[in-house]
Protein backbone atom coordinates (compact mmCIF):
# COMPACT_ATOMS: atom_id res chain seq x y z
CA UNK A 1 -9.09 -40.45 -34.53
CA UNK A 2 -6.53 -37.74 -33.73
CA UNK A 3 -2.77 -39.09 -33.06
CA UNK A 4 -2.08 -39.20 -29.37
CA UNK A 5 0.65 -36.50 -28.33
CA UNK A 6 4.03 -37.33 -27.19
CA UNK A 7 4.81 -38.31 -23.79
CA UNK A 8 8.32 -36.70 -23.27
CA UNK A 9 10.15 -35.16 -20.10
CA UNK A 10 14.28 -35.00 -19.52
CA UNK A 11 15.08 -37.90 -17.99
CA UNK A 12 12.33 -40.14 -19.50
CA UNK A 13 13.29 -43.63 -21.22
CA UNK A 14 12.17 -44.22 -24.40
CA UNK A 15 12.07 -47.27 -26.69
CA UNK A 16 11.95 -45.94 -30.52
CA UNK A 17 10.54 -47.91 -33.75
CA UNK A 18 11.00 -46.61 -37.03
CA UNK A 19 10.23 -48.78 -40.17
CA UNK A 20 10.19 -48.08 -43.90
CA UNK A 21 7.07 -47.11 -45.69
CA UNK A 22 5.46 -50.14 -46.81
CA UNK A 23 8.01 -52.21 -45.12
CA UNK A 24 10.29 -51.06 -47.75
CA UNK A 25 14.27 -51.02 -46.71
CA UNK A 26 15.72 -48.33 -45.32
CA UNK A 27 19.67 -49.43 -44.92
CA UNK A 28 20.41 -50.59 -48.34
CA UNK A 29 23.98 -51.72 -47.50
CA UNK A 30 26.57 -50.44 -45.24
CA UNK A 31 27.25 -47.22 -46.51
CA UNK A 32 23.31 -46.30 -45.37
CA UNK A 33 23.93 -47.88 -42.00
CA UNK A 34 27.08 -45.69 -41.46
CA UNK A 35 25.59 -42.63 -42.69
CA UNK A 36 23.04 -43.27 -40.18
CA UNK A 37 25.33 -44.02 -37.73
CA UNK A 38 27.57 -41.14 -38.27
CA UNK A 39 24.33 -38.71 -37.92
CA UNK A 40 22.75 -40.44 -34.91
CA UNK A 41 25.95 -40.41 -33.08
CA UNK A 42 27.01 -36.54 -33.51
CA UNK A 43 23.12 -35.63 -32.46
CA UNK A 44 23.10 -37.76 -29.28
CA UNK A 45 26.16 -36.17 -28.05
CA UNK A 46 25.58 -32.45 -29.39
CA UNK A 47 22.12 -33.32 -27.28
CA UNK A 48 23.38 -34.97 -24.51
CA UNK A 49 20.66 -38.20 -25.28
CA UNK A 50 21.87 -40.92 -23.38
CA UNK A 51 21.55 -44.04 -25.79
CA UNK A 52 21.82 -47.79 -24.00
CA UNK A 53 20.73 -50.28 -27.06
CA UNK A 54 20.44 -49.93 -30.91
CA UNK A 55 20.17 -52.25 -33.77
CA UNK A 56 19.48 -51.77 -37.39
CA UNK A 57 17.31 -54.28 -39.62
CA UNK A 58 16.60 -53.94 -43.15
CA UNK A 59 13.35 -52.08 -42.99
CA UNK A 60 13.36 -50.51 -39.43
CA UNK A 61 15.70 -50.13 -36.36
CA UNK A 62 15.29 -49.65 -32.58
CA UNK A 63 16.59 -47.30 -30.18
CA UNK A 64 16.85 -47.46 -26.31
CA UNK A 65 17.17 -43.18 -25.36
CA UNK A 66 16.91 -41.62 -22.58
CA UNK A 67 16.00 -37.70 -23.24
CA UNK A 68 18.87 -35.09 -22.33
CA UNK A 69 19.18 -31.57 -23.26
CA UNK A 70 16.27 -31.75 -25.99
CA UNK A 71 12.72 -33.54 -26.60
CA UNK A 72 13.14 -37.00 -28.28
CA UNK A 73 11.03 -35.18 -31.11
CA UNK A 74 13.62 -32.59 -31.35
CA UNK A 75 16.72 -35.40 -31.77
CA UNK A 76 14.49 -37.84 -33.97
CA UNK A 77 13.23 -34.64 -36.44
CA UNK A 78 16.69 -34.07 -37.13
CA UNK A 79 18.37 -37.04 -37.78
CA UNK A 80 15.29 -38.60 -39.81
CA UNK A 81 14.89 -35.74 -42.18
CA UNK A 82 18.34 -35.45 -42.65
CA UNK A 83 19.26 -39.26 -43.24
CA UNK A 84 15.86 -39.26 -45.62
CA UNK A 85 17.54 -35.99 -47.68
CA UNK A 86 20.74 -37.84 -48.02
CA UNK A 87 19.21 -41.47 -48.46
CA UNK A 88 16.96 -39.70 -51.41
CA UNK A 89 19.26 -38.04 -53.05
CA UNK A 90 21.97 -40.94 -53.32
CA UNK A 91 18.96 -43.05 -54.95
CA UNK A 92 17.99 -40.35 -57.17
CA UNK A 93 13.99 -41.04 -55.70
CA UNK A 94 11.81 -38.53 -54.17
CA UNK A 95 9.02 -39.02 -51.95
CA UNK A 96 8.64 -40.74 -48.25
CA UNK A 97 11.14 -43.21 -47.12
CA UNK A 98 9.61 -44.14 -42.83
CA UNK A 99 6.20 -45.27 -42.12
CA UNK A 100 4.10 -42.31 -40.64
CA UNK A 101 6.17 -41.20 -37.79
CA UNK A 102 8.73 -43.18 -35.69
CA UNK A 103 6.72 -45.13 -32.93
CA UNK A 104 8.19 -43.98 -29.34
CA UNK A 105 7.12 -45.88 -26.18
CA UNK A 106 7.96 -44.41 -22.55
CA UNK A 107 9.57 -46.90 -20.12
CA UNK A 108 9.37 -47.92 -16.81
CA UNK A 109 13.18 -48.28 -16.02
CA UNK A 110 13.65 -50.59 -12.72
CA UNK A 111 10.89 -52.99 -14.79
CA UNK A 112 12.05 -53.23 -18.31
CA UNK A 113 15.40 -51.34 -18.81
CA UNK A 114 17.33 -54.88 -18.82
CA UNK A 115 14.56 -56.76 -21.00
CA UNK A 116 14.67 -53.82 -23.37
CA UNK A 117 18.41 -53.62 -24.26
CA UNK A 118 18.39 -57.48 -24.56
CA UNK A 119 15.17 -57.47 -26.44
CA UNK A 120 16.73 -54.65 -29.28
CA UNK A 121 20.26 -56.60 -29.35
CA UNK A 122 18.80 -59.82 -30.48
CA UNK A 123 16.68 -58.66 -33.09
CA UNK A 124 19.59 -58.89 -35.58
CA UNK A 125 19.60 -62.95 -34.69
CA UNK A 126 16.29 -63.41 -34.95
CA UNK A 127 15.87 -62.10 -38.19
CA UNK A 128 18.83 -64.09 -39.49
CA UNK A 129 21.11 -61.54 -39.93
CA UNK A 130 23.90 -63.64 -38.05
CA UNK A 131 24.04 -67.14 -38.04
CA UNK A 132 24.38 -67.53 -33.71
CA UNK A 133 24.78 -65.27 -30.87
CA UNK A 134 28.81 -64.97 -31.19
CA UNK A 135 29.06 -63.74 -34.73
CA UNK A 136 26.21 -61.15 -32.75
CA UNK A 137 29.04 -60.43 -30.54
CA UNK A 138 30.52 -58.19 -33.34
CA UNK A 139 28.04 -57.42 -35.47
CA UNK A 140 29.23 -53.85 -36.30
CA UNK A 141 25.28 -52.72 -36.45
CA UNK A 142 24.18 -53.55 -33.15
CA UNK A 143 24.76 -52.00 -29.72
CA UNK A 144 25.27 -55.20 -28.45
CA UNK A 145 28.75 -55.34 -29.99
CA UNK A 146 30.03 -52.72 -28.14
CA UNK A 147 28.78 -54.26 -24.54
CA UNK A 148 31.11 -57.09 -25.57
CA UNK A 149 33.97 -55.04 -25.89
CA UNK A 150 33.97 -55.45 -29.89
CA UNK A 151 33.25 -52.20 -31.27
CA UNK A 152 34.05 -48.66 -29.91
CA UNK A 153 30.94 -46.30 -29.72
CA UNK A 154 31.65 -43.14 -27.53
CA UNK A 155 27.84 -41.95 -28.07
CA UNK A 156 26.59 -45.50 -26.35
CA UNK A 157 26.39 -45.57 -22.68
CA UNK A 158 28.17 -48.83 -22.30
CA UNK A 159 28.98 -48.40 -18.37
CA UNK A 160 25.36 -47.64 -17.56
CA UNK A 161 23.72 -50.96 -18.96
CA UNK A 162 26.98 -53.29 -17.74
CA UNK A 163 26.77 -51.66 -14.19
CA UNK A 164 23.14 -53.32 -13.97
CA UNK A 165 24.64 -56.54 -14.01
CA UNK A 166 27.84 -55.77 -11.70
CA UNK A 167 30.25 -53.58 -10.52
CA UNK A 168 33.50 -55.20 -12.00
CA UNK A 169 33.29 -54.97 -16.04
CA UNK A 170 34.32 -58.30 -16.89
CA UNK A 171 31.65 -60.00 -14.49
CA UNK A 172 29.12 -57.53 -15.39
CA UNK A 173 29.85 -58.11 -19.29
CA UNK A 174 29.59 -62.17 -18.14
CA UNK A 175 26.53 -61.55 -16.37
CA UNK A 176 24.71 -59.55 -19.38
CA UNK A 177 25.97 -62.09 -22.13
CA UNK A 178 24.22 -64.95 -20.08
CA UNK A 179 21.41 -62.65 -19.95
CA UNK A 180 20.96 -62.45 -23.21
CA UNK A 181 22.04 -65.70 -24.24
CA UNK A 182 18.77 -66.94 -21.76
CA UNK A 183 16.46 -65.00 -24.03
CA UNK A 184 17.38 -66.65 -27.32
CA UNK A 185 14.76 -68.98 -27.42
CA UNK A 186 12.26 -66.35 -25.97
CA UNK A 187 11.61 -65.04 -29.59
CA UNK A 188 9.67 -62.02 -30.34
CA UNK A 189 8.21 -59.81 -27.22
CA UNK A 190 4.86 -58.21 -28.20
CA UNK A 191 4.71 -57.74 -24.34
CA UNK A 192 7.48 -54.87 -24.60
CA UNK A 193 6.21 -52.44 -27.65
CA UNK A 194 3.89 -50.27 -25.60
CA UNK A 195 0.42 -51.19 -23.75
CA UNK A 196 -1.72 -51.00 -26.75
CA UNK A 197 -4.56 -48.51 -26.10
CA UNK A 198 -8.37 -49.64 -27.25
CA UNK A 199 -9.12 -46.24 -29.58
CA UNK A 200 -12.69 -47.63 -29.67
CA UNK A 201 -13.51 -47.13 -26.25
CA UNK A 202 -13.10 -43.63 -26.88
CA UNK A 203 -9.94 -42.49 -25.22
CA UNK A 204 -8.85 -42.49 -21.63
CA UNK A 205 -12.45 -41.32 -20.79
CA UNK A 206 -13.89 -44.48 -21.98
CA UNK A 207 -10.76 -46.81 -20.20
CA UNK A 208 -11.55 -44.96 -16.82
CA UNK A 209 -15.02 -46.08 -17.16
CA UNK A 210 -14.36 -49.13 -17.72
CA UNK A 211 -11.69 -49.52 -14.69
CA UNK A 212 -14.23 -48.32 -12.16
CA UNK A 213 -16.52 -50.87 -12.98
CA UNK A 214 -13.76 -53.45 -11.94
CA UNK A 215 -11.78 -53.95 -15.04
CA UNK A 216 -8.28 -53.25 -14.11
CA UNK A 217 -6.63 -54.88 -16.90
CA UNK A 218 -7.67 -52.46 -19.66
CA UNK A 219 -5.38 -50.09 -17.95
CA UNK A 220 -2.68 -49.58 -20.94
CA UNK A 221 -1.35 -47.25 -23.66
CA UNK A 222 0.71 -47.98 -27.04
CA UNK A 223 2.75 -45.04 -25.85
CA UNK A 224 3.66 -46.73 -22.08
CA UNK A 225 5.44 -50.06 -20.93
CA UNK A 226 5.28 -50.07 -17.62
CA UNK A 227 2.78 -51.37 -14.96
CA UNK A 228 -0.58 -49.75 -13.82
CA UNK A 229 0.90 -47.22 -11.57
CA UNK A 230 3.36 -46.56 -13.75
CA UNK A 231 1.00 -45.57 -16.19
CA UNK A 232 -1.64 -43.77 -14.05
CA UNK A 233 1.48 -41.09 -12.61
CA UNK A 234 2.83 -41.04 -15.99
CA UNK A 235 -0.96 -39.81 -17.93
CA UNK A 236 -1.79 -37.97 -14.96
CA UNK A 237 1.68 -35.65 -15.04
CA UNK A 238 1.10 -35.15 -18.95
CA UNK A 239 -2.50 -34.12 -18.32
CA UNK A 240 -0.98 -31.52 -15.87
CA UNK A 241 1.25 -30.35 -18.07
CA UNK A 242 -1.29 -30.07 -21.09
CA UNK A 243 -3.85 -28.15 -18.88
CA UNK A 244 -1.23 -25.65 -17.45
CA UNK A 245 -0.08 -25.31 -21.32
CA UNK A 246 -3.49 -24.75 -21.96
CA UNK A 247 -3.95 -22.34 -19.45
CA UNK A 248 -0.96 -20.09 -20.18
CA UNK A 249 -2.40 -19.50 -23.63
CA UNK A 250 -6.18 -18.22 -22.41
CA UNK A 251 -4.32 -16.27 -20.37
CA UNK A 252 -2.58 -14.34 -23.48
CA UNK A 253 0.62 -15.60 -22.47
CA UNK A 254 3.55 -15.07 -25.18
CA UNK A 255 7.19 -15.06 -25.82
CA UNK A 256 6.54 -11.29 -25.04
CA UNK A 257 4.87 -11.51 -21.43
CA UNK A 258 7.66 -14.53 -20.92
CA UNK A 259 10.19 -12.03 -21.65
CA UNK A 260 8.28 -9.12 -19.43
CA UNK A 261 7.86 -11.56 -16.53
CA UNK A 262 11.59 -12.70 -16.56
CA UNK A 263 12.48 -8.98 -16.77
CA UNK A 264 10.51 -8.38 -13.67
CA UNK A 265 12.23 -10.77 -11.71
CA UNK A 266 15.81 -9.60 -13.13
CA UNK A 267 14.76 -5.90 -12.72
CA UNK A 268 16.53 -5.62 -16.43
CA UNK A 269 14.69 -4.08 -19.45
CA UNK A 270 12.73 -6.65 -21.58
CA UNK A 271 14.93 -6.72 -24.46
CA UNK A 272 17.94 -7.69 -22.52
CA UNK A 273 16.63 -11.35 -21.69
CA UNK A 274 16.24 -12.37 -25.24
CA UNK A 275 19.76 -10.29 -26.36
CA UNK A 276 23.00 -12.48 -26.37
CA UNK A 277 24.94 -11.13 -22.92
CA UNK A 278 27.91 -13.13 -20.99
CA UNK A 279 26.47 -11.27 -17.64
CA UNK A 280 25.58 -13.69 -15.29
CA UNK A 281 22.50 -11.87 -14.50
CA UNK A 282 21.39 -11.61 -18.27
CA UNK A 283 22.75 -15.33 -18.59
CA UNK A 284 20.13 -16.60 -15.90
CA UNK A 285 17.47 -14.28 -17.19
CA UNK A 286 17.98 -15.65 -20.91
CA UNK A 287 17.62 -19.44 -19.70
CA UNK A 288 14.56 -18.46 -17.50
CA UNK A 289 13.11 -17.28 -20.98
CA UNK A 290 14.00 -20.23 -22.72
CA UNK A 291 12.89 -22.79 -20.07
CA UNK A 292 9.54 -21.31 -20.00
CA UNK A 293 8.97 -20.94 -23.84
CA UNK A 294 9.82 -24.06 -24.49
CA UNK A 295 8.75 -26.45 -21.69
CA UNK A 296 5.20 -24.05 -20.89
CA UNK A 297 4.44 -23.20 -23.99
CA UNK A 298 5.58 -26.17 -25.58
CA UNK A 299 7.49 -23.75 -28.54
CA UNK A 300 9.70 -25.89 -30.51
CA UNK A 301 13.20 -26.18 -29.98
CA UNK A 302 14.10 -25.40 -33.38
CA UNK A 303 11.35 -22.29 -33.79
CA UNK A 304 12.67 -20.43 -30.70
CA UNK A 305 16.56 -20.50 -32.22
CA UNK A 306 15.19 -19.11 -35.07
CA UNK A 307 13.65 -16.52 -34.04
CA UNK A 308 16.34 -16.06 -31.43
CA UNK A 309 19.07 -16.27 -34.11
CA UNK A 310 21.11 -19.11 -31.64
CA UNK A 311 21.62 -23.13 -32.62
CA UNK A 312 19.16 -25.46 -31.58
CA UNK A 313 21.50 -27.05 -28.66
CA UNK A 314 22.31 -23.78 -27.72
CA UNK A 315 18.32 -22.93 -27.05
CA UNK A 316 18.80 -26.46 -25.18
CA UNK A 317 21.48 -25.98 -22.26
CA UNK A 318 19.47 -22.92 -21.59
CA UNK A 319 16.64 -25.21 -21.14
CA UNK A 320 18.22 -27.27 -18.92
CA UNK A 321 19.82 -23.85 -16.95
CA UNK A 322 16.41 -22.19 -16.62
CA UNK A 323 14.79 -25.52 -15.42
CA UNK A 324 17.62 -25.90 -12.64
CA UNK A 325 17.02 -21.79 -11.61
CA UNK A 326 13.11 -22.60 -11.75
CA UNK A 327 13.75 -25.68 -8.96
CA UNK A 328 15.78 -23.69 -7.00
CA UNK A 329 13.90 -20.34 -6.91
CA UNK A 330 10.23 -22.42 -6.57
């Protein structure tokens, strides 16, 4: 059966899995888990990803992200190919180091944001790598180190996940460590890795069927956490998006009728929206183009710098300008 496409918008929480092939290690000692570290921080910020929880095992590690500037498939391609190259050619081995590709669940925040980041941070104690929750407390691999006050990690959004708990730091950071200290004996959460879609009923087709004959409770997907609403908006504002992709292209549309239509509204010549210009005009025009291409016609990140000779995060706070002139102008 054909993988199911990413579910991805800015602003969307995401809980991300990746394991080793075969369930094969992927830190082999601290150097790896600093590499990693040193690569995962520099992307979140050069991408504005807002990342709440993190913890690294030996053969996979979780993320808590919440999408910026770029798709999560944009931030993950980059720093998994690039920690693979180096983690490869330190070994001296060749071939696949991850398990088919990195598992990434959508969230629904007000439900699960608090459960998630104290689910991630304990995984580290219950796999025995610390002896009791305070050696957790600075375990230099976890996120949950750096909620304690431990560790400093200016690419973590530390404020964000203590402010759910209260408004003063030190009774917020009391408040989260009894939170997590009450899930100990909890152990492992199959309840918060995704909604676990039936492939055999044959897709969403099949699972609406089956929940207008009554049977409400087959309402989930591997790629949601989040409650039956939740997951009804969330499928039916992807299917939107995937038929007005779809659309676009019968319609013959292009980077070139992009760049004609932008032009139009600009009143500037067509090769002026895709030329680098500091005019505010051509500025606008350039991150209409780049909205468009990337969120409409779903072009990749990374293939419209190239042909557009610009950095990937470049391409992306034009996204995020063209999306904000889009709202505005309707």
């Amino acid at each position: 059966m054909p993988r199911l496409a990413r579910l991805d918008a800015p602003g969307v929480l995401h809980h991300i899995i990746i394991r080793g092939i075969e369930r094969r290690k992927i830190f082999r000692d601290d150097r790896d888990r600093e590499n990693f570290l040193e690569r995962l921080g520099r992307l979140l910020m050069e991408t504005k990803t807002a990342c709440y929880a993190w913890t690294f095992l030996g053969n996979h590690a979780h993320f808590l992200l919440r999408t910026g500037a770029v798709p999560i498939s944009t931030l993950m391609r980059r720093l998994l190919t690039g920690y693979v190259v180096s983690f490869n050619r330190r070994y001296k081995r060749h071939g696949h180091l991850l398990q088919n590709r990195y598992k990434s669940i959508v969230c629904q925040e007000d439900t699960y944001f608090q459960e998630l980041v104290r689910y991630i941070h304990l995984n580290p104690l219950r796999a025995g790598m610390v002896p009791h929750l305070g050696a957790l407390n600075s375990y230099p691999y976890c996120g949950h180190s750096a909620l304690m006050g431990k560790m400093k990690r200016p690419w973590q959004d530390v404020d964000y996940v203590l402010h759910s708990f209260g408004k003063r730091i030190g009774n917020a950071r009391k408040g989260y460590l009894a939170y997590v200290e009450a899930g100990v004996a909890q152990g492992r959460r199959r309840d918060l890795i995704g909604g676990g879609l039936v492939r055999s009923l044959g897709g969403w087709a099949g699972v609406e069927k089956l929940r207008l004959r009554g049977q409400e409770h087959i309402k989930s997907d591997e790629r949601i956490l989040g409650d039956s609403d939740f997951v009804d908006s969330l499928l039916a504002q992807a299917e939107e998006h995937y038929t007005r992709q779809c659309q676009l292209q019968r319609r013959g549309y292009g980077l070139k009728q992009i760049a004609e239509r932008v032009a139009e509204i600009y009143r500037v010549d067509a090769g002026k929206v895709i030329a680098k210009g500091r005019q505010q005009q051509l500025v606008n025009a350039w991150s209409l183009f780049c909205f468009w291409a990337v969120r409409e016609l779903e072009i990749p990140l990374t293939e419209l710098a190239r042909r557009l000779e610009m950095s990937p995060p470049a391409i992306g706070y034009g996204v995020q300008r063209g999306e904000a002139i889009a709202q505005q102008n309707r």
